[in-house]
N, C-alpha and C. Protein backbone atom coordinates (compact mmCIF):
# COMPACT_ATOMS: atom_id res chain seq x y z
N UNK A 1 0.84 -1.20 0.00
CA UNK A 1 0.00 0.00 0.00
C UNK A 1 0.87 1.24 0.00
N UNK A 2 0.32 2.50 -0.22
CA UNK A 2 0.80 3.48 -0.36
C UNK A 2 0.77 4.19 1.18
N UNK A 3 1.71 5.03 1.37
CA UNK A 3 2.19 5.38 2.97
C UNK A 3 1.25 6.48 2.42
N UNK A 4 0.53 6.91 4.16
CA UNK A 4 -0.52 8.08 4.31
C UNK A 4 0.19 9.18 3.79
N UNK A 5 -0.05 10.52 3.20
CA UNK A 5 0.30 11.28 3.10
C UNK A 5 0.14 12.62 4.16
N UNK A 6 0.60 12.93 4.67
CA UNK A 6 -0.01 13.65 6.26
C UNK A 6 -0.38 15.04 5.03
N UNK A 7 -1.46 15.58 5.79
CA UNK A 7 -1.97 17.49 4.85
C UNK A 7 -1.13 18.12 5.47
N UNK A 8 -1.15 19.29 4.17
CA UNK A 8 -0.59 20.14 4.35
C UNK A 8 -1.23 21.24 5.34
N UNK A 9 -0.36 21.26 6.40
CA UNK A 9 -0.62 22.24 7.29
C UNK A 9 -1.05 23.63 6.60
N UNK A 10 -1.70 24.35 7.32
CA UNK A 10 -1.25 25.90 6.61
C UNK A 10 0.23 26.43 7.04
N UNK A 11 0.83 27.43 6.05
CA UNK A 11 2.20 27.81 6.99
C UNK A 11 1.76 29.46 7.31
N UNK A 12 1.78 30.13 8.57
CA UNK A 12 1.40 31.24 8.52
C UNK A 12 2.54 32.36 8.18
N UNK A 13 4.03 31.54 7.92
CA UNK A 13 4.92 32.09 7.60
C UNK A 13 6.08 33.15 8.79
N UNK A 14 6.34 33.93 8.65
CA UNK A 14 6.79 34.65 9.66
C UNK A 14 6.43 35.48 10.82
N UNK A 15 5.96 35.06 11.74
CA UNK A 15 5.24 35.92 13.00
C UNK A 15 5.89 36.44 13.81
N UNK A 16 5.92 37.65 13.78
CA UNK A 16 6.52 38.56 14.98
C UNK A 16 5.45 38.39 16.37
N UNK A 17 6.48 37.81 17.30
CA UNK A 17 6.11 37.30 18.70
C UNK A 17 6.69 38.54 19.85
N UNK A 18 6.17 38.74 20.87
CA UNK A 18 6.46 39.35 21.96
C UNK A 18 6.45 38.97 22.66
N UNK A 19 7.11 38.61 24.10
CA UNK A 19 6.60 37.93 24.85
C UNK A 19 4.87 38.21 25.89
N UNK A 20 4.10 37.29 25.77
CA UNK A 20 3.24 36.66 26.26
C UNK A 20 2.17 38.03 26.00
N UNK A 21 2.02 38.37 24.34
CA UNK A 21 1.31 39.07 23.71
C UNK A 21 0.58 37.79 22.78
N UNK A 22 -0.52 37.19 22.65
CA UNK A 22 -0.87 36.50 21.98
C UNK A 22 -1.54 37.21 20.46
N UNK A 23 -1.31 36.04 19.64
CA UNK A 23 -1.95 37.20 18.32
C UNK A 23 -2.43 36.12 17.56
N UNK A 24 -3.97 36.41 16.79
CA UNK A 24 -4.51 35.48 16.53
C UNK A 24 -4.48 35.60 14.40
N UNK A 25 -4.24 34.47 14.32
CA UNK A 25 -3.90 34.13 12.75
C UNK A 25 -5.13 32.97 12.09
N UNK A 26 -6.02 33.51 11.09
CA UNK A 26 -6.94 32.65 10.34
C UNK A 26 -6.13 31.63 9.07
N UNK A 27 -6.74 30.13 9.91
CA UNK A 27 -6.30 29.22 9.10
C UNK A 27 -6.86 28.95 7.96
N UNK A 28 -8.18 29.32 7.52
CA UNK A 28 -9.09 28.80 6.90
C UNK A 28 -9.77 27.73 6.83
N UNK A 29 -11.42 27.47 6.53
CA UNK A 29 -11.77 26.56 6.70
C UNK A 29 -12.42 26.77 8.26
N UNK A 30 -12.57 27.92 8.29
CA UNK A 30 -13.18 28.24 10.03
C UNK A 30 -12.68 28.07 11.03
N UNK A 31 -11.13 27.56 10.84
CA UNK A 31 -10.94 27.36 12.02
C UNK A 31 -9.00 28.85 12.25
N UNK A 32 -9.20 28.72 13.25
CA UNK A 32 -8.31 30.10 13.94
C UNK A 32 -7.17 29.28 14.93
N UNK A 33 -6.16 30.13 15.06
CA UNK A 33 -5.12 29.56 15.88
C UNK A 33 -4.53 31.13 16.59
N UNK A 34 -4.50 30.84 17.89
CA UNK A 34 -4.04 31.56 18.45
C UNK A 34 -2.79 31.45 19.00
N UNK A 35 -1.68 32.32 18.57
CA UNK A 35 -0.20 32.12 19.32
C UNK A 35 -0.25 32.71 20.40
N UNK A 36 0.79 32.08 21.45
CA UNK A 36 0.63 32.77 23.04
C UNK A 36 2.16 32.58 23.15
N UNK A 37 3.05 33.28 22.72
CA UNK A 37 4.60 33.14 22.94
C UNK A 37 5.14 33.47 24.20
N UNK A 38 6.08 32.62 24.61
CA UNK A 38 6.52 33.30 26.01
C UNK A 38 8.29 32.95 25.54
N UNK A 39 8.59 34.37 25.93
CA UNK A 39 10.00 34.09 25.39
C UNK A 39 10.86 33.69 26.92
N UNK A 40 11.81 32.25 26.57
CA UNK A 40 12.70 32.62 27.49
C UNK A 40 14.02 32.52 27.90
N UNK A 41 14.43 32.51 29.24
CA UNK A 41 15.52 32.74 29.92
C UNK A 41 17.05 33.40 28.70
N UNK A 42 16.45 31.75 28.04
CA UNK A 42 17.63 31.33 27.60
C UNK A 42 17.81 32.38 25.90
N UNK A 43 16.64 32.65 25.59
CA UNK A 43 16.64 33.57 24.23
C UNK A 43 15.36 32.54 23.39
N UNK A 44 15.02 31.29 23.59
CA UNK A 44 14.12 30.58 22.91
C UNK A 44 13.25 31.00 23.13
N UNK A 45 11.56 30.37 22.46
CA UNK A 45 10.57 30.90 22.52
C UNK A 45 9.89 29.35 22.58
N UNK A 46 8.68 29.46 23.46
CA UNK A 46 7.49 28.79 23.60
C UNK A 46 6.37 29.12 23.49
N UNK A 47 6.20 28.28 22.28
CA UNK A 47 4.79 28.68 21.51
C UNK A 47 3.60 28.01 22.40
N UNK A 48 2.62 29.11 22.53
CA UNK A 48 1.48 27.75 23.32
C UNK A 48 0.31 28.07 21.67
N UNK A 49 -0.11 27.49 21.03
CA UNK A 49 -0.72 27.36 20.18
C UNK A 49 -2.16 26.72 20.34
N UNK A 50 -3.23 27.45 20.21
CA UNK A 50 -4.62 27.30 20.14
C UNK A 50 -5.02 27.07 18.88
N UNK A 51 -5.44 25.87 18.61
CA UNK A 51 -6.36 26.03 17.37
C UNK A 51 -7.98 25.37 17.65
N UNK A 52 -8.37 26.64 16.99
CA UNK A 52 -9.99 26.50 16.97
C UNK A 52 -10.82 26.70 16.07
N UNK A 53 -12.02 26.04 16.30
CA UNK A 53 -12.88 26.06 15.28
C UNK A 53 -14.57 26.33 15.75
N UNK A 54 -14.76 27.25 15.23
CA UNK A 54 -16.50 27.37 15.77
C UNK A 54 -16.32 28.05 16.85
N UNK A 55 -15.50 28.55 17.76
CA UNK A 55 -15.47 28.38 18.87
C UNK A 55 -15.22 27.20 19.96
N UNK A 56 -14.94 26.47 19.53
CA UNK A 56 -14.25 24.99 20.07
C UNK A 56 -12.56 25.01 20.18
N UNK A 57 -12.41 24.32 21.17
CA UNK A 57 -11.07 24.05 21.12
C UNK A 57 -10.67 23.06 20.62
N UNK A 58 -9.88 22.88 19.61
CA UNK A 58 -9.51 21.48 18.84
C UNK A 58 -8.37 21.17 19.70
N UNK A 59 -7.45 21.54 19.50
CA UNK A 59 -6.23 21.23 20.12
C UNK A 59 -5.55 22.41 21.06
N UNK A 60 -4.24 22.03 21.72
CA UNK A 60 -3.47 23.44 22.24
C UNK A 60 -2.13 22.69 22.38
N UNK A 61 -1.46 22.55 21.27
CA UNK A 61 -0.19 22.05 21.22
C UNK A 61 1.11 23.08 22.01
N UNK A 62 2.34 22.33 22.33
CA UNK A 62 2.96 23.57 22.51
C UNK A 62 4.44 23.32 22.09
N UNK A 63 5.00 24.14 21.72
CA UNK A 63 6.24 23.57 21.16
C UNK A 63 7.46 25.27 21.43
N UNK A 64 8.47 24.35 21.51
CA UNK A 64 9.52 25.47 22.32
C UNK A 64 10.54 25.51 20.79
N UNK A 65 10.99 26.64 20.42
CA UNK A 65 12.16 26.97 18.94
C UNK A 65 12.52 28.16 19.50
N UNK A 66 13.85 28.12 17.86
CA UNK A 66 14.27 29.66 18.59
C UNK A 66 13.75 30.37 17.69
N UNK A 67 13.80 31.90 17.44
CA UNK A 67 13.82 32.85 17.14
C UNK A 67 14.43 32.65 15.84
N UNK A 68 13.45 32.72 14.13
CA UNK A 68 14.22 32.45 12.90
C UNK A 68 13.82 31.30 12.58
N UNK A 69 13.33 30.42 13.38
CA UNK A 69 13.55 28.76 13.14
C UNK A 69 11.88 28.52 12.77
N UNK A 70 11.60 27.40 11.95
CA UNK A 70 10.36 27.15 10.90
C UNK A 70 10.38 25.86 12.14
N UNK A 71 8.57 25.94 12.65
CA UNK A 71 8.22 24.81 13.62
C UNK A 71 6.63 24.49 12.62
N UNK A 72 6.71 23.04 12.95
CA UNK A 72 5.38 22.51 12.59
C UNK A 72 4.60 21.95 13.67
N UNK A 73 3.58 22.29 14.18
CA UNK A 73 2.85 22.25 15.30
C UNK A 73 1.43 21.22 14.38
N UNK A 74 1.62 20.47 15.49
CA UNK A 74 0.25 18.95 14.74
C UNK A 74 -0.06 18.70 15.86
N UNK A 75 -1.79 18.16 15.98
CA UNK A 75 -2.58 17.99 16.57
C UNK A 75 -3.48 17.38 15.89
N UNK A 76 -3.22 15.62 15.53
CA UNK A 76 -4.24 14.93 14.96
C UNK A 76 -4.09 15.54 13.81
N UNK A 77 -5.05 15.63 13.19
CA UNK A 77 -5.41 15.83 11.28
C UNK A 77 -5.02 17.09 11.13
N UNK A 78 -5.03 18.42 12.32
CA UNK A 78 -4.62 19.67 11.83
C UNK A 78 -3.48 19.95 12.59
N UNK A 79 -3.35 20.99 11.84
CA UNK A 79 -1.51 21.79 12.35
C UNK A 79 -1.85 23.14 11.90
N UNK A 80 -0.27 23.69 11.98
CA UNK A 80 0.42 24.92 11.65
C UNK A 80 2.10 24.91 11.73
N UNK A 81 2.03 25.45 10.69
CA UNK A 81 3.38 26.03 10.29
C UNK A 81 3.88 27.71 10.23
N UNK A 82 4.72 27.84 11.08
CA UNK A 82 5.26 29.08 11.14
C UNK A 82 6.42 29.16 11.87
N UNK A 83 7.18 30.37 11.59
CA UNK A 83 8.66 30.98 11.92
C UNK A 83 8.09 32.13 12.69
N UNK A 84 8.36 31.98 14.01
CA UNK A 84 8.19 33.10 15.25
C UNK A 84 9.11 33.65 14.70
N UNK A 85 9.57 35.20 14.98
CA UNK A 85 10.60 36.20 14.73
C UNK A 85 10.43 37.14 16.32
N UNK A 86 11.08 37.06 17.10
CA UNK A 86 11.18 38.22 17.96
C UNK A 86 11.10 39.41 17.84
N UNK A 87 10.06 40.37 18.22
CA UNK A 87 10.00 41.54 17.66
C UNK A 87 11.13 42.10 18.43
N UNK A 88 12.25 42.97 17.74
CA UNK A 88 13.27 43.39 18.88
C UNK A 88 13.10 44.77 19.95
């Protein structure tokens, strides 16, 4: 058989993050993802990532990168793709 092909996430591309300023980005398809960055100690960033739909919470993945760096955030059948950028 043929191996699953996982979907293509959306990529929201480059997001300027602040720390623990959340900012909300449309995925399409009704559903919304909210970033909640907390930058730290060390200079990295932790994404807490909301994605929703309808008003539902589908998932709230969380994933830690640095600053520049392309993360793919999955939760079952949906995701996101994006490069946090530190606003300086």
């Amino acid at each position: 058989g043929t191996a699953a092909v996982s979907p293509k996430v959306p990529d929201l591309g480059v997001v300027e993050v602040s720390d623990g300023i959340p900012s909300q980005h449309d995925l399409g398809g009704g559903r919304v993802c909210t970033i909640i960055p907390a930058i730290q100690k060390d200079g990295s960033v932790m994404l807490t990532l909301q994605l929703e739909q309808a008003d539902q919470l589908l998932a709230m993945p969380r994933v830690q990168t640095l600053s520049g760096r392309a993360i793919i955030a999955r939760a079952g059948d949906i995701g996101v793709e994006l490069t946090p950028q530190i606003k300086p």
